[in-house]
C-alpha atoms as a PDB file:
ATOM      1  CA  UNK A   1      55.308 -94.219  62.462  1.00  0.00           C
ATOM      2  CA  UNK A   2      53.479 -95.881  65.052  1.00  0.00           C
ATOM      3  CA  UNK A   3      55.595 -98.620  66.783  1.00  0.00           C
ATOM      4  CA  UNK A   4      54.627-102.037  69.081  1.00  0.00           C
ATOM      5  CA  UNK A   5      57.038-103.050  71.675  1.00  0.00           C
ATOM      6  CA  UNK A   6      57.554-106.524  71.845  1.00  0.00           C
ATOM      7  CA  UNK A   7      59.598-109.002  74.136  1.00  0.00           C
ATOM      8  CA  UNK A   8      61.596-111.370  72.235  1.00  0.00           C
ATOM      9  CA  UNK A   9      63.618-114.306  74.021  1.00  0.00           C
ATOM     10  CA  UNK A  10      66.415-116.407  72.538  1.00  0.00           C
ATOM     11  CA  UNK A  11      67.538-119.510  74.532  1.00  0.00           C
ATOM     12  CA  UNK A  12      69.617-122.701  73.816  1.00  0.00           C
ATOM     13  CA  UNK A  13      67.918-124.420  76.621  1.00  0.00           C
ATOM     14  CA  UNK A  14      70.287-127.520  76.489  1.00  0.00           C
ATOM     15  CA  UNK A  15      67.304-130.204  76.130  1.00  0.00           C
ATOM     16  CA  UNK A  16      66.530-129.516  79.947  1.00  0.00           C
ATOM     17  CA  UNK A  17      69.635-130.610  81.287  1.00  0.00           C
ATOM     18  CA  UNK A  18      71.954-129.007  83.679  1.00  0.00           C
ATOM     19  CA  UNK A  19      75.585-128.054  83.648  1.00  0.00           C
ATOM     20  CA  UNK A  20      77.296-125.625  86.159  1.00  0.00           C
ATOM     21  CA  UNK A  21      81.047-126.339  85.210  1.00  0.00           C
ATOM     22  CA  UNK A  22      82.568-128.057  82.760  1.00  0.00           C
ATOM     23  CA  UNK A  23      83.035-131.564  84.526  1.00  0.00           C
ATOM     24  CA  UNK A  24      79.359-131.817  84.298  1.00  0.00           C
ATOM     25  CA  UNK A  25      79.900-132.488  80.542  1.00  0.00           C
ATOM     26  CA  UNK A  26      80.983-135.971  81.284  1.00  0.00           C
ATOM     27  CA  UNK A  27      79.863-136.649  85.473  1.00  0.00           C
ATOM     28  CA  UNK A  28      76.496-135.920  83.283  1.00  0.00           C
ATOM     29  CA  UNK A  29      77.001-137.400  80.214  1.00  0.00           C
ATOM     30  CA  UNK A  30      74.178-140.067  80.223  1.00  0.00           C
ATOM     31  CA  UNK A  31      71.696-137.360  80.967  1.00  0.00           C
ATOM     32  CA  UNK A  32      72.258-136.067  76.866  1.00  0.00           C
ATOM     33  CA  UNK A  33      70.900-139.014  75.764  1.00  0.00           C
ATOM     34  CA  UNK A  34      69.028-140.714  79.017  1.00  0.00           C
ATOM     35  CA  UNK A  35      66.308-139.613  80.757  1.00  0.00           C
ATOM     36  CA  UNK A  36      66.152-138.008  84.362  1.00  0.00           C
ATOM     37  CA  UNK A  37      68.254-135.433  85.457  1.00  0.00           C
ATOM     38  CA  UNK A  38      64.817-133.358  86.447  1.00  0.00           C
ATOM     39  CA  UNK A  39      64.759-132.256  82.968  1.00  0.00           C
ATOM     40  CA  UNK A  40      61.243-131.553  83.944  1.00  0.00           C
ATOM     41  CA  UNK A  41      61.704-129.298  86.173  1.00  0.00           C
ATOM     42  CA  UNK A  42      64.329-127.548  84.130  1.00  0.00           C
ATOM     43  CA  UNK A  43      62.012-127.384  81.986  1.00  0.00           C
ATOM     44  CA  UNK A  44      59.266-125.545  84.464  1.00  0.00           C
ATOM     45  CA  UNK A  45      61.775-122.756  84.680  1.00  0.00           C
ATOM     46  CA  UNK A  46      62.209-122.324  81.335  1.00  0.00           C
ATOM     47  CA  UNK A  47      58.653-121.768  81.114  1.00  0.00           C
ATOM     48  CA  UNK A  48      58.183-119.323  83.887  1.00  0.00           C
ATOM     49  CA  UNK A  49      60.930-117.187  81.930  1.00  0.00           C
ATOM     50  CA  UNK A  50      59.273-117.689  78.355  1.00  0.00           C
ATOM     51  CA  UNK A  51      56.333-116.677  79.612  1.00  0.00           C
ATOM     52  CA  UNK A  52      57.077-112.951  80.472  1.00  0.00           C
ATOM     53  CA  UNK A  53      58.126-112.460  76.250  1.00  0.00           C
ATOM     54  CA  UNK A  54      55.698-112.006  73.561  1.00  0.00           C
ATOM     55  CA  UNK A  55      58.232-114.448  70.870  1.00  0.00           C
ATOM     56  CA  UNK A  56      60.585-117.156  71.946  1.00  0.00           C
ATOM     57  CA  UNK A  57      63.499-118.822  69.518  1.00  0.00           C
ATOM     58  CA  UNK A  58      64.438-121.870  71.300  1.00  0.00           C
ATOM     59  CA  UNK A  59      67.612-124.391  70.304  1.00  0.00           C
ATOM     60  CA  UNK A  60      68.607-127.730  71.992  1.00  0.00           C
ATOM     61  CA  UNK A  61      64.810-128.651  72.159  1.00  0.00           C
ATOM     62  CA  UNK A  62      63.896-132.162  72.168  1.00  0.00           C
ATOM     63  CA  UNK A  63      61.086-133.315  69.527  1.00  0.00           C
ATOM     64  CA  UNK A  64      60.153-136.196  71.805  1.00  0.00           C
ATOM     65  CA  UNK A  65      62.887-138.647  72.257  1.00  0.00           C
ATOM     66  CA  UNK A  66      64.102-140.930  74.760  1.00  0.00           C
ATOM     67  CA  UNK A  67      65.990-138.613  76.696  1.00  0.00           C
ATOM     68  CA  UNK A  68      62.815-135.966  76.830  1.00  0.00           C
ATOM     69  CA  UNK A  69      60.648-139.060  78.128  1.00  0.00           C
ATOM     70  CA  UNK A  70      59.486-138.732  74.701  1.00  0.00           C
ATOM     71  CA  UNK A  71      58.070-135.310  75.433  1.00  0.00           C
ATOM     72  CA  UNK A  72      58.062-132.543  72.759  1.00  0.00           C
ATOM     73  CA  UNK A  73      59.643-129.255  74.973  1.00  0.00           C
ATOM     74  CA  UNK A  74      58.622-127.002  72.486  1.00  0.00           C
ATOM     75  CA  UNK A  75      54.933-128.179  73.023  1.00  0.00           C
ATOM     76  CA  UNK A  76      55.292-128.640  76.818  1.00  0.00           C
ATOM     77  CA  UNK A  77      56.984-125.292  77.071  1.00  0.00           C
ATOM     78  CA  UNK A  78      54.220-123.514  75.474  1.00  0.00           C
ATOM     79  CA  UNK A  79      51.306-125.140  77.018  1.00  0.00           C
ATOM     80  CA  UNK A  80      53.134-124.729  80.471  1.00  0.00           C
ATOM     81  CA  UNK A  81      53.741-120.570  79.377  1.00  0.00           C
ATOM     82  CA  UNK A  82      50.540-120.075  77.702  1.00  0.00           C
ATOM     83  CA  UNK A  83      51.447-119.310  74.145  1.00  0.00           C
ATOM     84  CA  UNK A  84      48.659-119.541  71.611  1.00  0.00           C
ATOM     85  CA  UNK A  85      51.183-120.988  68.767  1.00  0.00           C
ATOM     86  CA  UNK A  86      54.547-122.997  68.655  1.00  0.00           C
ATOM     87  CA  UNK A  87      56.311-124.399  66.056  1.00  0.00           C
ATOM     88  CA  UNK A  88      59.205-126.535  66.226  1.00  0.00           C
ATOM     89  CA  UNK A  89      61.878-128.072  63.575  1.00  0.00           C
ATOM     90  CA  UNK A  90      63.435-131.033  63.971  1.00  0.00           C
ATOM     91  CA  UNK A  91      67.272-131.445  62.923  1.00  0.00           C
ATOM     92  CA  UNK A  92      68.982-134.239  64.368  1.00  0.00           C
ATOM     93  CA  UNK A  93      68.936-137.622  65.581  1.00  0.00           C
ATOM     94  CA  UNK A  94      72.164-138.424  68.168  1.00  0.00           C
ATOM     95  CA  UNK A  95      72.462-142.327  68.080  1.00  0.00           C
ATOM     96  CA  UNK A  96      68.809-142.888  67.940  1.00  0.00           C
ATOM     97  CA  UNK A  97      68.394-142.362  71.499  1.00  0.00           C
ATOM     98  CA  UNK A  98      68.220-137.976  71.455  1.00  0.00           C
ATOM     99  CA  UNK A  99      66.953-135.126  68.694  1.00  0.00           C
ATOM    100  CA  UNK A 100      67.384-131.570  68.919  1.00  0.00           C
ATOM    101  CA  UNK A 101      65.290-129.079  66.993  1.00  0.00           C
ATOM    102  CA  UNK A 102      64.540-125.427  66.799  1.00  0.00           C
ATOM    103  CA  UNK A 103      61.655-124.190  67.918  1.00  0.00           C
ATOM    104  CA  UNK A 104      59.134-121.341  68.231  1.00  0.00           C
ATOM    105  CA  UNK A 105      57.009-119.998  70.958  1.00  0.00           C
ATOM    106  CA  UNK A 106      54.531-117.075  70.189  1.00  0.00           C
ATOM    107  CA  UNK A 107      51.900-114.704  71.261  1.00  0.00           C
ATOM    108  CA  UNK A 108      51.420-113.378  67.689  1.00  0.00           C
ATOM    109  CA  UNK A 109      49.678-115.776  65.082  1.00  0.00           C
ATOM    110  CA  UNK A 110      52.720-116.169  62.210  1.00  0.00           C
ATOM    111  CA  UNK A 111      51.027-115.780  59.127  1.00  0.00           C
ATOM    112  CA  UNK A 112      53.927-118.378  57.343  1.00  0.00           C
ATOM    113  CA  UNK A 113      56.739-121.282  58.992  1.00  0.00           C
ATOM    114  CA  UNK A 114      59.393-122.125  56.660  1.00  0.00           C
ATOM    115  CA  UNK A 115      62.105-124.706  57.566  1.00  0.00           C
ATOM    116  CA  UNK A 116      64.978-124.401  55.980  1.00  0.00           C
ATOM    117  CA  UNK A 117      68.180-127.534  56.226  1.00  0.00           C
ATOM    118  CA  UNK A 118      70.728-125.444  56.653  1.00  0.00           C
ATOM    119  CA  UNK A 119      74.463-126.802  54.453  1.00  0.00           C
ATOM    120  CA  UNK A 120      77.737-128.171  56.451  1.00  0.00           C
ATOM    121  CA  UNK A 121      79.983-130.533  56.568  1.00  0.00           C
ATOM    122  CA  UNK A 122      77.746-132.180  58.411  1.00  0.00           C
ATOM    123  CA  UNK A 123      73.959-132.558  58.310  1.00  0.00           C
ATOM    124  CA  UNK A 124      71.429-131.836  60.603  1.00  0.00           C
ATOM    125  CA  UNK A 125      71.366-127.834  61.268  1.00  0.00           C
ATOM    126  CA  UNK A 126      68.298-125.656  60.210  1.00  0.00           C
ATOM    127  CA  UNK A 127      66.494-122.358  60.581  1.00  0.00           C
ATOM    128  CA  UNK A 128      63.314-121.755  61.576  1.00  0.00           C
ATOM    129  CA  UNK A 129      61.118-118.711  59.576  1.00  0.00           C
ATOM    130  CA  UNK A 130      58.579-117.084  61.192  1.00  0.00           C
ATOM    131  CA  UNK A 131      56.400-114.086  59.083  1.00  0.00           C
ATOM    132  CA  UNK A 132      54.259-112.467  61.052  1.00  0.00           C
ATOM    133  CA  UNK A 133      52.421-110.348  58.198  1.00  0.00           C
ATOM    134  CA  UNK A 134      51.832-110.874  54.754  1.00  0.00           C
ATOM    135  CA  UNK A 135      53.394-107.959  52.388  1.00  0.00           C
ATOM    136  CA  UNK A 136      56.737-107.665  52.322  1.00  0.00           C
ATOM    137  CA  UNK A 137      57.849-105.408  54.887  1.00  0.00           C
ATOM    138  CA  UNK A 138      56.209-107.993  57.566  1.00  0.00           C
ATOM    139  CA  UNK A 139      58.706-109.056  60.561  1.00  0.00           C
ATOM    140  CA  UNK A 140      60.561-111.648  60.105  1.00  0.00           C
ATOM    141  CA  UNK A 141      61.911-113.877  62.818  1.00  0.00           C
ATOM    142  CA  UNK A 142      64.896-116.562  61.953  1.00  0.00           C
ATOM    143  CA  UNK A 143      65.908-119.545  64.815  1.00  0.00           C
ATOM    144  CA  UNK A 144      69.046-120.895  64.227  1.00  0.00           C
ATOM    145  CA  UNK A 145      71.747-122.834  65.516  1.00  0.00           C
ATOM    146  CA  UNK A 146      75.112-122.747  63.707  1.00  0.00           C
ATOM    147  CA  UNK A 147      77.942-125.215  63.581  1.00  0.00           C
ATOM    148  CA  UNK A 148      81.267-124.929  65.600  1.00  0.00           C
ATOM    149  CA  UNK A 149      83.352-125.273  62.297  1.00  0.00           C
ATOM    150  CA  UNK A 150      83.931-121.734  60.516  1.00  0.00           C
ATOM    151  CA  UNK A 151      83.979-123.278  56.791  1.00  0.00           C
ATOM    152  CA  UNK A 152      79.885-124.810  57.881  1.00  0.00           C
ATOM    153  CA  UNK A 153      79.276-121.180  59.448  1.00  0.00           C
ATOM    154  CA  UNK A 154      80.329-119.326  56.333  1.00  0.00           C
ATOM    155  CA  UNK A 155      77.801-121.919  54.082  1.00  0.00           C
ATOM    156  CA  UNK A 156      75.080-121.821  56.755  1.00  0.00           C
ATOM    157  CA  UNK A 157      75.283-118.046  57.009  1.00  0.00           C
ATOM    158  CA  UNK A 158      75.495-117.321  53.455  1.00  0.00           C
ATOM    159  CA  UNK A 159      72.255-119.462  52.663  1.00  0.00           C
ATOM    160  CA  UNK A 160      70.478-117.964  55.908  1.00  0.00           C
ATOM    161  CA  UNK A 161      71.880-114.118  54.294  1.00  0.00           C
ATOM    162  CA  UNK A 162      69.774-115.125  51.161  1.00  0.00           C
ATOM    163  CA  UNK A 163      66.442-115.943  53.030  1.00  0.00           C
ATOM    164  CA  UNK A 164      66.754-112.015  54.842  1.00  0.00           C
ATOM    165  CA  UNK A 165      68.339-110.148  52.190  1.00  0.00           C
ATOM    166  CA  UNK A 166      65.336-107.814  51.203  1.00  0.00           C
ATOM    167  CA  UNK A 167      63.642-108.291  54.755  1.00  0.00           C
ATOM    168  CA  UNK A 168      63.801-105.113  55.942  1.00  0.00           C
ATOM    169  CA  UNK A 169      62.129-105.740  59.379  1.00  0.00           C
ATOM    170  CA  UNK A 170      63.720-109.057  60.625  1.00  0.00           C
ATOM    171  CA  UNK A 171      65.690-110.671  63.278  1.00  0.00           C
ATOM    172  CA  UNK A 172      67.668-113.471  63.416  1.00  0.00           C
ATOM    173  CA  UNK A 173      68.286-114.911  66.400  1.00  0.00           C
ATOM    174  CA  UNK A 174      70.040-118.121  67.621  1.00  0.00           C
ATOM    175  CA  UNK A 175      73.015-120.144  68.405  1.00  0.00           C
ATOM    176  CA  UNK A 176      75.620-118.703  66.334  1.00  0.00           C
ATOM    177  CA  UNK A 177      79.135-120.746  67.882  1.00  0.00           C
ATOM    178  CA  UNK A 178      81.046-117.175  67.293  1.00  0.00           C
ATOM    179  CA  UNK A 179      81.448-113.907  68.108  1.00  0.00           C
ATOM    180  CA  UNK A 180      79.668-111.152  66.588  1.00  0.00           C
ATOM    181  CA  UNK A 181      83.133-110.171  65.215  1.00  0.00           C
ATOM    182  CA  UNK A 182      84.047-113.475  63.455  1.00  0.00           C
ATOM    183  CA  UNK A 183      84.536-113.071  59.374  1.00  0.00           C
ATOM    184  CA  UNK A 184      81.523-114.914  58.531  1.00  0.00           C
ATOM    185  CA  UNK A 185      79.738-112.211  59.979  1.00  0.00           C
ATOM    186  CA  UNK A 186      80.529-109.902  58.429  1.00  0.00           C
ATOM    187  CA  UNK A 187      79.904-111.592  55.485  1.00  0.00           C
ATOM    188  CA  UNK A 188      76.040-111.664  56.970  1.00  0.00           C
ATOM    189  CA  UNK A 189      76.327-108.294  57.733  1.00  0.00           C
ATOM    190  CA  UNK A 190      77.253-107.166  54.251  1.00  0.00           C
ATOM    191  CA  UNK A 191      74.337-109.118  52.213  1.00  0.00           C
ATOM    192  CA  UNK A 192      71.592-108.090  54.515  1.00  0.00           C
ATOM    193  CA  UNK A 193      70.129-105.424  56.350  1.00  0.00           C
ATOM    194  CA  UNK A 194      71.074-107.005  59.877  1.00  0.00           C
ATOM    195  CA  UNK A 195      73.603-104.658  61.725  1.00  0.00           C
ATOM    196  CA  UNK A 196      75.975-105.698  64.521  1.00  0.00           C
ATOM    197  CA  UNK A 197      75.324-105.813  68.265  1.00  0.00           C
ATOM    198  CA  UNK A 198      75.498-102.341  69.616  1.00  0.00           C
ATOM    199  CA  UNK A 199      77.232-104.621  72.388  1.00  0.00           C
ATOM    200  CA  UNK A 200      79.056-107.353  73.248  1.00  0.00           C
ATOM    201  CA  UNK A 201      77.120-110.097  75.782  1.00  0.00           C
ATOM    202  CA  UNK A 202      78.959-112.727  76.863  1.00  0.00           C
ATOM    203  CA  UNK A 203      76.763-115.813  77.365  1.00  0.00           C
ATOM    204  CA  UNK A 204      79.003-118.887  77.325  1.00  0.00           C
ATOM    205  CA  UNK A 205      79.572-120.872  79.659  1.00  0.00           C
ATOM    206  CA  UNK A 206      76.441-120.088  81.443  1.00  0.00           C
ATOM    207  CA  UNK A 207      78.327-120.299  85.306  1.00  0.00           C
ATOM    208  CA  UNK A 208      81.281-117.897  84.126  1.00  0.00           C
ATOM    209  CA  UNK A 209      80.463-115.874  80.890  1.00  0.00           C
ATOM    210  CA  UNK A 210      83.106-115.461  78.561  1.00  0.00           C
ATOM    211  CA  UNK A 211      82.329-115.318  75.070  1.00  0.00           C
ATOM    212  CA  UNK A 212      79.515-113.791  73.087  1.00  0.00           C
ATOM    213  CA  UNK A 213      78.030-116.198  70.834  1.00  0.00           C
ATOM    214  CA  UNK A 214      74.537-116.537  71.340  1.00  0.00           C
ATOM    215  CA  UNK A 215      72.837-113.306  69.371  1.00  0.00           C
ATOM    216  CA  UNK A 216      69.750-111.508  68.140  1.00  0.00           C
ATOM    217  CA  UNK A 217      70.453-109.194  65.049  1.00  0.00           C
ATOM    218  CA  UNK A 218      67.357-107.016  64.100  1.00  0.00           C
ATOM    219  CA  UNK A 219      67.399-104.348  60.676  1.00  0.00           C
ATOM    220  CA  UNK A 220      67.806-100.866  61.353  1.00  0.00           C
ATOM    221  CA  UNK A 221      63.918-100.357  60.945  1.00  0.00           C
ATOM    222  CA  UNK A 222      63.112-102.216  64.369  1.00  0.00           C
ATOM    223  CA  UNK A 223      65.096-100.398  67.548  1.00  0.00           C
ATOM    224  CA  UNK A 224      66.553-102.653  70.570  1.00  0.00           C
ATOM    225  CA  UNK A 225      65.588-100.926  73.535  1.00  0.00           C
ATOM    226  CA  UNK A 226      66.946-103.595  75.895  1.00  0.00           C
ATOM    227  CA  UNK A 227      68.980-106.266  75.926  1.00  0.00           C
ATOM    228  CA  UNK A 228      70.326-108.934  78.656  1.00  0.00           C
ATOM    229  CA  UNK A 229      71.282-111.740  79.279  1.00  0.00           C
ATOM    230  CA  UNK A 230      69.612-114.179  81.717  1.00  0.00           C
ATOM    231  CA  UNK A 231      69.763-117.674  82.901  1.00  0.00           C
ATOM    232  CA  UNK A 232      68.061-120.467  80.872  1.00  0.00           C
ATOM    233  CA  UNK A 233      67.465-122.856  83.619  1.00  0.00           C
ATOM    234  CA  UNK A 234      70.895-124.733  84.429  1.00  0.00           C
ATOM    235  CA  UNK A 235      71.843-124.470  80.470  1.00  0.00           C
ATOM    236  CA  UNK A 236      75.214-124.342  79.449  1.00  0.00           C
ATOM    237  CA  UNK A 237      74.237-121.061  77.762  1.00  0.00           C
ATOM    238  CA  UNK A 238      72.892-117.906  79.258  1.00  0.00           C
ATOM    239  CA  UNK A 239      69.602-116.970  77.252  1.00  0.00           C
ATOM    240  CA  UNK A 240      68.897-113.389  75.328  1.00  0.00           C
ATOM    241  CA  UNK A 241      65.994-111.445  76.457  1.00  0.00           C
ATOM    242  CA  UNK A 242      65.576-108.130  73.766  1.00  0.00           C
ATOM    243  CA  UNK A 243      62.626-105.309  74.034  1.00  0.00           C
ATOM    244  CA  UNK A 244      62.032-104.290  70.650  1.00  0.00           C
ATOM    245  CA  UNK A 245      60.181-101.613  68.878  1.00  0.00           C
ATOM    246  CA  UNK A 246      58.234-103.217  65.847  1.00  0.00           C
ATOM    247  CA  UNK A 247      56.717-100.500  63.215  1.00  0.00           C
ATOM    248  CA  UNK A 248      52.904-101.361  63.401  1.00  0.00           C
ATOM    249  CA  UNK A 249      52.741-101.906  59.636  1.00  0.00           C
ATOM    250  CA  UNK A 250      55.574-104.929  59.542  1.00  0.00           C
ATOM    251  CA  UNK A 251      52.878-106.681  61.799  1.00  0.00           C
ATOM    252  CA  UNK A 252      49.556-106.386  59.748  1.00  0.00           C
END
């Protein structure tokens, strides 16, 4: 079977801001829901590293609130990287002042989006669906950023396991909060075709990596022949860069 190698990046860019240690959560507080903070020129970087995959998953994007400038990232980023499509979902609204969405960069037209609210305890968590054929065995790429409680994670996961069930070429991709090893994943892992990392990454915090919880899980059908991990900018979290092998025929 004839196979396409693509580049796929996953990155929780933070909205642009920077954080090098954990002090910086409150010494830069303001700049989560302010603007400045050279979010724009985070933001440049970003780009020059999108730009060398073929599909980018992005979290902690800003739709175009006060803290962006009112700039859309997902738009800037893929004007500024050249992508000919980009999709974004919007999820929540922090105090009226900042939103954070998922979003999607591309150099292959998706033939479908789907945004899907995602259940918790709280609102405003989603995943992103991107098809990028039209009969069933067509790739199919999930953004998503899970919630930091395990009882949200189970919900979110189950309902996100009944979107890929019988998707036998997909990835999901995303903000998970937990290790590959957590329960609820291996409740994921049971109800669809997605296996577990061949290894463990760690990618949080960003300046001293200790735990694995930002991931991209692919079906046995598509073949990871790289994976690393590589700075997002100043993000909190280190970003995923994957080269995968795509069978030609989940593509047409």
């Amino acid at each position: 079977m004839d196979k396409r190698r693509l580049r796929l990046l996953s990155a929780n860019i933070q909205a642009g801001n920077s954080t090098r240690g954990y002090k910086d959560y409150i010494t830069h507080s303001w700049s989560h829901v302010l603007p400045g903070g050279n979010k724009r020129g985070a933001l440049d970087a970003i780009a020059e590293l999108a730009g060398k995959h073929d599909i980018v998953g992005l979290q902690e994007t800003d739709p175009g609130s006060l803290r962006s400038g009112f700039t859309n990232q997902t738009h800037y980023l893929a004007e500024r990287a050249g992508f000919s499509w980009w999709s974004h979902q919007p999820n929540r609204t922090i105090g009226g002042l900042a939103s954070t969405a998922n979003g999607l960069l591309s150099r292959l037209e998706p033939k479908s989006i789907e945004e899907h609210a995602l259940p918790g305890r709280i609102s405003g968590r989603g995943v992103l669906l991107a098809n990028f054929g039209y009969a069933r065995d067509a790739l199919t790429v999930a953004i998503a950023h899970l919630s930091l409680g395990n009882q949200s994670r189970q919900y979110q996961l189950d309902f996100i396991a009944e979107l890929l069930a019988d998707s036998p070429n997909a990835v999901l991709m995303g903000d998970f909060n937990c290790d590959p090893d957590c329960r609820e994943m291996h409740s994921l892992f049971r109800k669809t075709h997605l296996q577990p990392p061949a290894q463990r990454i760690p990618t949080f915090p960003s300046w001293r990596p200790q735990r694995a919880i930002d991931h991209m899980l692919v079906t046995p059908a598509l073949s990871i022949a790289g994976m690393r991990a590589v700075p997002a900018a100043q993000s909190d979290h280190l970003a995923l860069s994957v080269d995968l092998d795509v069978p030609e025929d989940a593509l047409r």
